[in-house]
Protein backbone atom coordinates (compact mmCIF):
# COMPACT_ATOMS: atom_id res chain seq x y z
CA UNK A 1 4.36 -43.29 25.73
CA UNK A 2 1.05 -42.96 24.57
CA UNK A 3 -0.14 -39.57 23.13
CA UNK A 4 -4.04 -38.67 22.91
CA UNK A 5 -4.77 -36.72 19.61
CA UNK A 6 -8.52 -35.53 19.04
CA UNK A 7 -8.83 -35.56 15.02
CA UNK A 8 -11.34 -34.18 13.17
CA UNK A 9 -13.07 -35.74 10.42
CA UNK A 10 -12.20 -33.77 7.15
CA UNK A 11 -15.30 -31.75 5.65
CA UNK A 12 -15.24 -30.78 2.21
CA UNK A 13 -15.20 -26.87 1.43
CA UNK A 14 -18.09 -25.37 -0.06
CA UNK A 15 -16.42 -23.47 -4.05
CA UNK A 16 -14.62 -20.64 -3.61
CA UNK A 17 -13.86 -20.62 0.31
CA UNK A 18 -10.20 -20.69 1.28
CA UNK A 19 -8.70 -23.20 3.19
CA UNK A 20 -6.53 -20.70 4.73
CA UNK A 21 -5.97 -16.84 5.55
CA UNK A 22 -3.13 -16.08 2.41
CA UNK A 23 -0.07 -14.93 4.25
CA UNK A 24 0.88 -11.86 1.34
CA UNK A 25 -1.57 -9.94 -1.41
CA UNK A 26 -0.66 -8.81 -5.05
CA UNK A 27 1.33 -5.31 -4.93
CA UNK A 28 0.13 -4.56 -8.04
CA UNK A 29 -3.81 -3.75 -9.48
CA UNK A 30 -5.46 -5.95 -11.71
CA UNK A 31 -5.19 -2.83 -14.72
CA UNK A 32 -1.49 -2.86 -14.32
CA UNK A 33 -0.57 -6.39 -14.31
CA UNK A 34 -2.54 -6.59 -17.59
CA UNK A 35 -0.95 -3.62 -19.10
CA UNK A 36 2.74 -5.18 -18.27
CA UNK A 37 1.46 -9.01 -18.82
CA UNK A 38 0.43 -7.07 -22.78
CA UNK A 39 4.29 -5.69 -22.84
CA UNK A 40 6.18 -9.43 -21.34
CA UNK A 41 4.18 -10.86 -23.93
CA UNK A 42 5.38 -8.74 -26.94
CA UNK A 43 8.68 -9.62 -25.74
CA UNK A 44 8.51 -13.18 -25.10
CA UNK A 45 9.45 -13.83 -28.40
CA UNK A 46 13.69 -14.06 -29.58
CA UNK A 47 12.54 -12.09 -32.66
CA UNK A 48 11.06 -9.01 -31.13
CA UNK A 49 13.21 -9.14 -28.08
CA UNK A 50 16.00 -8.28 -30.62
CA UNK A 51 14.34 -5.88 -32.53
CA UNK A 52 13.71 -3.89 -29.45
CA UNK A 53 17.61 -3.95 -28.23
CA UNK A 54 18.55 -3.09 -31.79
CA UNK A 55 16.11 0.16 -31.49
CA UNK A 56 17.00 1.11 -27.85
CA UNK A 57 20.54 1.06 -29.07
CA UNK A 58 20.29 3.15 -32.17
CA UNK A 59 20.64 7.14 -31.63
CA UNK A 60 17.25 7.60 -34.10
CA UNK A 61 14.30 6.06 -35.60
CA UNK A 62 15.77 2.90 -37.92
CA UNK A 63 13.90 1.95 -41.23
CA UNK A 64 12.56 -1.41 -41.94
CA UNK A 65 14.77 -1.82 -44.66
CA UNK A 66 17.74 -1.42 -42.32
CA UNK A 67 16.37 -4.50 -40.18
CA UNK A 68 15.62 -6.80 -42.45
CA UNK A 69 18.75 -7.91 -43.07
CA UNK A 70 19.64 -8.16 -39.37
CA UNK A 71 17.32 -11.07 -39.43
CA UNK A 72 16.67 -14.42 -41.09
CA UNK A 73 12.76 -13.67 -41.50
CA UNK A 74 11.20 -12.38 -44.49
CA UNK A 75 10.40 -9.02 -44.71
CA UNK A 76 6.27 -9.31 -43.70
CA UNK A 77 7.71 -11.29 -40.67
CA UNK A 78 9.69 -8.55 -39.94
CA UNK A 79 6.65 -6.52 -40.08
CA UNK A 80 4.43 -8.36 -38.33
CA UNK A 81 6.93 -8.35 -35.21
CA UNK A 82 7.71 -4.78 -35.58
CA UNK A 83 3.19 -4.59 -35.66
CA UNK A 84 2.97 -6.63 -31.97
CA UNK A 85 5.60 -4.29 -30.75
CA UNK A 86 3.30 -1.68 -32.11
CA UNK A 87 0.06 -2.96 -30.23
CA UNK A 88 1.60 -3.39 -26.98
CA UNK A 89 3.13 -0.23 -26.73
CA UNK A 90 6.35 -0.68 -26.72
CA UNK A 91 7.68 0.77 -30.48
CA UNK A 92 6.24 3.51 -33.13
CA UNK A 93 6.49 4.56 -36.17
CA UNK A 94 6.44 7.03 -38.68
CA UNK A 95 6.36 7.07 -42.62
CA UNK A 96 8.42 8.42 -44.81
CA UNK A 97 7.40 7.98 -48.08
CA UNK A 98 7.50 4.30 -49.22
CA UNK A 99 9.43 3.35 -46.04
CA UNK A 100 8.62 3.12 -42.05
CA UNK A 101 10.58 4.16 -39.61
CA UNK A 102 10.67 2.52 -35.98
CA UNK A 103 11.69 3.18 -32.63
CA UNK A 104 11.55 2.32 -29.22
CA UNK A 105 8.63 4.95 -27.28
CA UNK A 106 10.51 6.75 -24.79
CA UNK A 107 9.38 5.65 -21.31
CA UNK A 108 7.76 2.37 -22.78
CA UNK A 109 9.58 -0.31 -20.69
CA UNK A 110 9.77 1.95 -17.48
CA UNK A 111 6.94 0.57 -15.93
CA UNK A 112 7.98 -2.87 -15.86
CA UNK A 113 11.32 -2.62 -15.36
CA UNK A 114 10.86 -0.16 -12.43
CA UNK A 115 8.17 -2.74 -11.30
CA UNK A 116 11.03 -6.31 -12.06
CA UNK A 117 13.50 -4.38 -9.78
């Protein structure tokens, strides 16, 4: 059994146009995905994704010198995690004295956790 198909040569798309209609859309705005692209980022790394469950766990702020020996990094390692935490958001700090104190920003992973669920 024979079967008559009409094809159509194949034209080449012009940049940018779509070879289809997309079928779903981003939930989220361009802003936000940045902002919570910024925190996965900080925590993409073994290092800081332990020093932020060893601050979410402790009742207060914890000073560097307590987390240095929790780790097998120098201490300006140390720092330099704890300073990418810093930037995205995600820990603070205050100073007491010689020392700095860290902790985990109340509210700081909401956002993407709330939007990961």
């Amino acid at each position: 059994m024979a079967v008559d198909l009409e094809l159509t040569p194949k034209r080449k798309r012009a940049a940018g146009e779509r070879c289809c209609e997309p079928i779903v859309y981003p939930d989220v705005e361009r802003e936000h995905a940045e902002r919570m692209a910024q925190v996965a980022k900080a925590l993409g790394d073994p290092i800081r994704l332990a020093l932020v469950d060893v601050l979410r766990r402790h009742a207060g702020k914890v000073c560097v010198c307590e987390l240095v020996p929790l780790f097998d990094v120098s201490q300006p390692t140390l720092s330099h995690h704890l300073s990418k935490l810093r930037a995205a958001g995600i820990v603070d700090s205050e100073r007491r004295g010689l020392w700095a104190y860290y902790y985990v920003r109340p509210g700081a992973l909401h956002e993407l956790s709330e939007w990961l669920r």
